[in-house]
Protein backbone atom coordinates (compact mmCIF):
# COMPACT_ATOMS: atom_id res chain seq x y z
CA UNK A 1 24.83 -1.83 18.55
CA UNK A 2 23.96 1.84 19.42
CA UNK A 3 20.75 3.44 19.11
CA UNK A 4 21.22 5.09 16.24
CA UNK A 5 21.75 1.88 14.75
CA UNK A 6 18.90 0.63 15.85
CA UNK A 7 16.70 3.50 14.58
CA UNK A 8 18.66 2.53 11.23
CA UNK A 9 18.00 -0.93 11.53
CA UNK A 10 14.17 -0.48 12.44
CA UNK A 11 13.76 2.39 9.49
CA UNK A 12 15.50 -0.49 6.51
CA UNK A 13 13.22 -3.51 7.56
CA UNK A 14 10.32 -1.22 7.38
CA UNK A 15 11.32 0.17 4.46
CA UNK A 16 11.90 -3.62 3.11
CA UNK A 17 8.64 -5.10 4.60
CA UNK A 18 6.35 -2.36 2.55
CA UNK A 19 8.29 -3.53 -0.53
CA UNK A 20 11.16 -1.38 -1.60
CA UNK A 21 14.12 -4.26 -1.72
CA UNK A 22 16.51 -1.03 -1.61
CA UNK A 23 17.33 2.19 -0.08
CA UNK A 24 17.97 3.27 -3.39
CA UNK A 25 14.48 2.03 -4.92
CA UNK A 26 12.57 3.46 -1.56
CA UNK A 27 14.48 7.04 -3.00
CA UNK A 28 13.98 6.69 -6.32
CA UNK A 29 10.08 5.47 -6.24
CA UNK A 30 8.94 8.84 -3.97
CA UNK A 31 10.29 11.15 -5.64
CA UNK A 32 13.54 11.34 -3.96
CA UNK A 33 14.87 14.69 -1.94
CA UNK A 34 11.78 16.58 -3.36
CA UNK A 35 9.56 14.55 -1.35
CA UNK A 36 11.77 13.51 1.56
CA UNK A 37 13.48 17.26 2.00
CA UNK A 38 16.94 15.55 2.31
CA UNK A 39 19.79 13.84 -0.32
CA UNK A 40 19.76 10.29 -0.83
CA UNK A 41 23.36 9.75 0.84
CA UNK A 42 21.82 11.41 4.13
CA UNK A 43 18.54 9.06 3.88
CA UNK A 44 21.13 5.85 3.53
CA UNK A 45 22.93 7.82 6.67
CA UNK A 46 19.86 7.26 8.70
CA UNK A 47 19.53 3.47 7.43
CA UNK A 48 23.06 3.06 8.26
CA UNK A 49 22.78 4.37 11.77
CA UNK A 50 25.13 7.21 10.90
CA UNK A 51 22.82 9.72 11.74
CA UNK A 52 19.62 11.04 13.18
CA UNK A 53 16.49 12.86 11.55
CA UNK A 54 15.05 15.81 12.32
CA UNK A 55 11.84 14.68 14.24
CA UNK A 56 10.00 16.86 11.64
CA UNK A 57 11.16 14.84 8.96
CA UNK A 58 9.98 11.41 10.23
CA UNK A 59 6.58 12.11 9.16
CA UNK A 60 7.29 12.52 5.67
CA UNK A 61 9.83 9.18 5.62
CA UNK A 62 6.25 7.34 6.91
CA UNK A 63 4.12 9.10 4.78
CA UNK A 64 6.48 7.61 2.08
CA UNK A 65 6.87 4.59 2.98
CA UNK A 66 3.11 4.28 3.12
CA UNK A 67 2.83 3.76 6.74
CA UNK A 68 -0.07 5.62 8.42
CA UNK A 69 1.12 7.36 11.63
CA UNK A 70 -0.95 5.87 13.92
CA UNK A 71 -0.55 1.92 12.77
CA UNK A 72 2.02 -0.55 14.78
CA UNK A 73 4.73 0.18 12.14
CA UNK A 74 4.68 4.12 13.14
CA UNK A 75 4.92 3.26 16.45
CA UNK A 76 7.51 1.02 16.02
CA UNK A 77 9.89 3.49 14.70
CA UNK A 78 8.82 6.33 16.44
CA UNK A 79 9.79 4.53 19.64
CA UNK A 80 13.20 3.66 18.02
CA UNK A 81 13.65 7.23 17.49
CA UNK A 82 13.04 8.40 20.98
CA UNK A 83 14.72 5.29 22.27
CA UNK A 84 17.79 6.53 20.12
CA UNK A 85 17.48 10.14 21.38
CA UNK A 86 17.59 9.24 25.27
CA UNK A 87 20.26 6.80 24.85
CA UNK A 88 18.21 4.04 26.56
CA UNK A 89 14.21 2.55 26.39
CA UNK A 90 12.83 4.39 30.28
CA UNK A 91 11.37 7.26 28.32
CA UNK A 92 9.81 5.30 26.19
CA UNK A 93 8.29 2.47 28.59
CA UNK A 94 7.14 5.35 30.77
CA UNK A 95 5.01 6.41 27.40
CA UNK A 96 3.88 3.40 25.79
CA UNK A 97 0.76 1.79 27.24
CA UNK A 98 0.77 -1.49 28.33
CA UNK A 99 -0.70 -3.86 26.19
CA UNK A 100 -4.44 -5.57 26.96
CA UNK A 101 -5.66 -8.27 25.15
CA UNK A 102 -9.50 -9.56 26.28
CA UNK A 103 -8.57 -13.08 25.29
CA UNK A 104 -5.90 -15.19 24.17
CA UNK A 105 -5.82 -16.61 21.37
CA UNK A 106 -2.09 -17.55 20.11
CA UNK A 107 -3.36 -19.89 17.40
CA UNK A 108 -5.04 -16.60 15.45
CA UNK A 109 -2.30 -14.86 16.23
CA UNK A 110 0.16 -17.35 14.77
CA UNK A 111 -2.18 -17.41 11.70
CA UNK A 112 -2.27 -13.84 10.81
CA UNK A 113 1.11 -13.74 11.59
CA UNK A 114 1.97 -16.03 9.04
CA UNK A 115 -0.61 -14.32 6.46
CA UNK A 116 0.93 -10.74 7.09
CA UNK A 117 4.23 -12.51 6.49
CA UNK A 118 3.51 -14.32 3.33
CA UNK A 119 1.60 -11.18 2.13
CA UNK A 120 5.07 -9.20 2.48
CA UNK A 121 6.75 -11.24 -0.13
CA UNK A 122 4.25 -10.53 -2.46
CA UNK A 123 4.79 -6.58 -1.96
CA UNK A 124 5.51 -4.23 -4.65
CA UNK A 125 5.71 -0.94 -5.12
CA UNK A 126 4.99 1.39 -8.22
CA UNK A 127 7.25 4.66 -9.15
CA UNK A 128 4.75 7.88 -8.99
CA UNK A 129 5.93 7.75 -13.27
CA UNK A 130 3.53 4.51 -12.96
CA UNK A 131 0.95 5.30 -11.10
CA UNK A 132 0.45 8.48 -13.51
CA UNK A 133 0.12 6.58 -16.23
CA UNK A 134 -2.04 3.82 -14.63
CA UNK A 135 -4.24 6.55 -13.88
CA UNK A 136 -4.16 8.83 -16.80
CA UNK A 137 -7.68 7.67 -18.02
CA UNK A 138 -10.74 4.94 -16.62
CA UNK A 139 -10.00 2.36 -19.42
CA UNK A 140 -6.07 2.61 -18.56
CA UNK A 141 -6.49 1.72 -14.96
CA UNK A 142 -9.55 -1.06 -15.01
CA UNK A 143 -7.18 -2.80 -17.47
CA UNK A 144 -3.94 -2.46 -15.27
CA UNK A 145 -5.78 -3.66 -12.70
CA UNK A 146 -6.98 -6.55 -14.56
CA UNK A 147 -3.89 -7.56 -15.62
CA UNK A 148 -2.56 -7.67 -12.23
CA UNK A 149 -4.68 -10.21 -10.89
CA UNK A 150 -4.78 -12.54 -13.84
CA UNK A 151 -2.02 -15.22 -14.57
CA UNK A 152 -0.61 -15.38 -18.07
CA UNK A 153 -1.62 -13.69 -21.67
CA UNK A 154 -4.85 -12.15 -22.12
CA UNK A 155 -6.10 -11.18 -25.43
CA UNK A 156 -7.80 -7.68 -26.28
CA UNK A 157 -11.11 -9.63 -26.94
CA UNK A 158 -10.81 -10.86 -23.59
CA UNK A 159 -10.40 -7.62 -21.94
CA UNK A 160 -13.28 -6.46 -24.26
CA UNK A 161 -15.27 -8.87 -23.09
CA UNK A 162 -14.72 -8.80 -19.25
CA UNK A 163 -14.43 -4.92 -18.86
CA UNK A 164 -16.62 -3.71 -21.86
CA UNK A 165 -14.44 -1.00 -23.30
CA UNK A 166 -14.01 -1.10 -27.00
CA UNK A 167 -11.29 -2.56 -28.39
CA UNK A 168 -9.33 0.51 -29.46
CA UNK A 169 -9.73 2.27 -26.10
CA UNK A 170 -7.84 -1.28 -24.77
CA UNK A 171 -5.12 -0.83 -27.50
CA UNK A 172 -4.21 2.35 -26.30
CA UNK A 173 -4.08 1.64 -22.82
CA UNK A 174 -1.85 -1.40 -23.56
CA UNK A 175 0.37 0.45 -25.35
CA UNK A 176 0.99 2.83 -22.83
CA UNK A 177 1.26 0.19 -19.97
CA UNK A 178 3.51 -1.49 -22.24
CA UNK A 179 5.40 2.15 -22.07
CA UNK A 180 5.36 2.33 -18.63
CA UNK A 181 7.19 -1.40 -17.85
CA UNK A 182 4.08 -2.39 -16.99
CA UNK A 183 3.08 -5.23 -18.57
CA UNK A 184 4.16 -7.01 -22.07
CA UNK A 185 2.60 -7.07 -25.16
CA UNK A 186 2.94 -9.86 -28.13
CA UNK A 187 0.40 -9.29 -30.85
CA UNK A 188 -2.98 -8.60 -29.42
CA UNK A 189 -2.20 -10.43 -26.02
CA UNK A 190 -0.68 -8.64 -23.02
CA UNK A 191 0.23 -9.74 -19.53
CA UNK A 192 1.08 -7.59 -16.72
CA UNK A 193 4.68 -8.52 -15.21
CA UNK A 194 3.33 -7.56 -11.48
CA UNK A 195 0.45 -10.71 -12.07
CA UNK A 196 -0.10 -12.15 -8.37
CA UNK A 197 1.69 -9.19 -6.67
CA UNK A 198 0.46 -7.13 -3.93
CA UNK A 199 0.83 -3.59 -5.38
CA UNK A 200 0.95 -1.16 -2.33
CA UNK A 201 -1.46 1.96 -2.28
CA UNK A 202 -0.32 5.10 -4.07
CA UNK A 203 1.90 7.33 -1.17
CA UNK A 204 0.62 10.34 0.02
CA UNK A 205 3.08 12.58 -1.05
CA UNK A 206 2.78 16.54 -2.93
CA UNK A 207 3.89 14.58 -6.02
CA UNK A 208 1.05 12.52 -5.74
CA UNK A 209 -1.90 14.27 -4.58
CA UNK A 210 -3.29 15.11 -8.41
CA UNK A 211 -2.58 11.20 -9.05
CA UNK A 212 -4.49 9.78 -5.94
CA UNK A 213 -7.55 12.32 -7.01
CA UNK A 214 -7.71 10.51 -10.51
CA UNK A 215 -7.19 7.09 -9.13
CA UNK A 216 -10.06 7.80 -6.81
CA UNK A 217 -11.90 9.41 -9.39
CA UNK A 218 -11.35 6.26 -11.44
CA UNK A 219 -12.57 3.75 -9.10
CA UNK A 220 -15.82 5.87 -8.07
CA UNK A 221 -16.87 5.63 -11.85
CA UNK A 222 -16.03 2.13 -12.25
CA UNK A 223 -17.56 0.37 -9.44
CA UNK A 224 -20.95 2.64 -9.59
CA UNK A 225 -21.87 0.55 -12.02
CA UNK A 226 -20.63 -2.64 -10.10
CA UNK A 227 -22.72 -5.04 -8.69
CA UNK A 228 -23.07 -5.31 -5.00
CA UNK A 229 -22.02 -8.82 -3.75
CA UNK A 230 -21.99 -8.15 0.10
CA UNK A 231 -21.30 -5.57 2.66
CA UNK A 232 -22.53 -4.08 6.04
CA UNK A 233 -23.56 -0.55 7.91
CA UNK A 234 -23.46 0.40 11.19
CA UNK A 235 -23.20 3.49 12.94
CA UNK A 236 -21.74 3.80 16.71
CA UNK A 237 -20.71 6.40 18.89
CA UNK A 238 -16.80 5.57 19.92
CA UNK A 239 -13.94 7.81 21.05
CA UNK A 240 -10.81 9.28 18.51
CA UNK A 241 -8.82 6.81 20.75
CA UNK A 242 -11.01 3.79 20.01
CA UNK A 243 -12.06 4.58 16.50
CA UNK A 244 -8.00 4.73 15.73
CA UNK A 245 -7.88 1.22 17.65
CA UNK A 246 -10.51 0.08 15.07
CA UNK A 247 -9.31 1.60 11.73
CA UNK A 248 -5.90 -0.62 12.32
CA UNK A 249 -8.49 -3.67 12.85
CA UNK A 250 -9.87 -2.77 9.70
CA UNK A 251 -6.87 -2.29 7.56
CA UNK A 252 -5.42 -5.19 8.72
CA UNK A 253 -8.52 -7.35 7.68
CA UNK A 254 -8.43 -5.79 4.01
CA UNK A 255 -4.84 -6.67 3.71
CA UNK A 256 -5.72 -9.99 4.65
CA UNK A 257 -7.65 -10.32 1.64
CA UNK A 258 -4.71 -10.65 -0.38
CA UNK A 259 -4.26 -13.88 1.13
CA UNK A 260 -7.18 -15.41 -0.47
CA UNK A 261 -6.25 -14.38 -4.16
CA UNK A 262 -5.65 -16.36 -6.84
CA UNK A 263 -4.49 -15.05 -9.73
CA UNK A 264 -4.08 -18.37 -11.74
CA UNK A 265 -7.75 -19.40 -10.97
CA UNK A 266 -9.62 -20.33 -13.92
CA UNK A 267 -11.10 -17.40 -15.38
CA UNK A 268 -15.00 -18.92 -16.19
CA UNK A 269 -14.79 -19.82 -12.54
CA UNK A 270 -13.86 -17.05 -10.65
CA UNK A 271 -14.13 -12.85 -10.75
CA UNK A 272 -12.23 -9.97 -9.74
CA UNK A 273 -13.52 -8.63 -6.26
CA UNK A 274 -13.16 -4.84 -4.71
CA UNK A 275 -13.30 -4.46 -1.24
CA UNK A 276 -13.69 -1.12 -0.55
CA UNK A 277 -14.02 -0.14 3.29
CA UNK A 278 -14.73 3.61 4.60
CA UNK A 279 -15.56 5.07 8.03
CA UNK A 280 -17.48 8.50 8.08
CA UNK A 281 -18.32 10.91 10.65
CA UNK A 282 -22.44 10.36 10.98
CA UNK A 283 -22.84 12.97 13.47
CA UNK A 284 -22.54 15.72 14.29
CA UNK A 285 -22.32 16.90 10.66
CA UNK A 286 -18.92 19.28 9.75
């Protein structure tokens, strides 16, 4: 196999493992050459090990993809790239740090392992046409949401009941979702047709800046008046280096999350949890 095919083959099974089943879909979903700066036949080049990318352009395929540049993944393929440019890996052992680990602990390791893995079958992905809808008003996206992590029909008094819009505000947000491919309607039930999925996070891309403001926007109004059911605060001096090390810690703990969900649980016995996670600079102030 040459190099480049390796890049390729690297570049599809990430592109598989954050849920796009094609190269195709991956195109289609981002907003295609607008957002990637290249045609889809020379984006299937790269998969197919035909060609190279401009090293430029590899931060907009991860940005994409949803990958954050400094996470394993990003690594990963940025290693396959240089690895692909030198024609063999001594560059790139001479640049990658060894790795340390304090303990061992293979068990954990076989356990998240297995979590991560049965999280990535659950993966999907939305096209920036559905997030923009999703997030087109507060009542639209608390009931998409909804949807999502509850099994089967719900009816509008349901939704009424649990989120505490009014009836005709649900309506309308069903029938758009419903618009959208969303979810299904029949009579005054709906059900979302991504229940028990793992939708991934909205891509950073130019097409979706406005889209990820509202979505944020959303979720600020909607949990202020959320009660608190646990959390912690601390504040630590650390290096860039180390805080990085700790942000993939952290991300990798929310997305472990998913593993606990039940979408099928019965509804009088369980809730719908947000686990919302942020790291500020305390000091000194910007």
């Amino acid at each position: 196999m040459t190099t480049a095919k390796t890049f390729g083959g690297v570049l599809a099974r990430l592109r598989k493992e954050q849920g796009y089943s094609s190269a195709h879909q991956f195109f289609k979903n981002v907003g295609g050459s607008k957002t990637l700066g290249l045609s889809f036949m020379s984006y299937w080049d790269m998969e197919r090990g035909k060609k190279l990318p401009k090293s430029w352009r590899l931060k907009a395929v991860l940005s994409a993809l949803g990958i954050g540049q400094q996470s394993p993944k990003a690594k990963e393929l940025v290693r396959a790239y240089f690895r692909a440019l030198s024609g063999s890996d001594e560059l790139v052992q001479i640049l990658a740090a060894p790795a340390t680990a304090a303990v061992d602990l293979p068990s954990r390791e076989l356990a998240e392992a297995a979590a991560h893995q049965a999280r990535a079958r659950r993966i999907v992905n939305l096209t920036v046409a559905q997030w923009k809808v999703s997030a087109r008003d507060l009542a639209t996206q608390i009931i998409n949401y909804f949807l999502i992590d509850t099994a089967g029909w719900v009816t509008v008094r349901e939704l009424a009941e649990a989120t505490r819009f009014k009836p005709e505000a649900i309506k309308r947000a069903l029938k758009a979702l419903a618009a959208a491919r969303l979810v299904d309607t029949s009579g005054d039930k709906a059900r979302s047709r991504l229940a028990g999925k793992v939708v991934n996070d909205i891509p950073i891309i130019p097409e979706t800046m406005a889209i990820k403001t509202a979505v944020n926007a959303n979720l600020e109004t909607w949990l202020a008046g959320t009660k608190v059911v646990g959390g912690t605060n601390m504040s630590l001096r650390m290096t860039k280096a180390n805080m990085q090390l700790y942000r993939q810690h952290l991300e990798k703990a929310v997305n472990l999350a998913s593993v606990y969900s039940d979408c099928e649980a019965d509804r009088q016995e369980s809730a719908i949890y947000s686990i919302n996670t942020r790291i500020c600079r305390f000091a000194p102030r910007d």
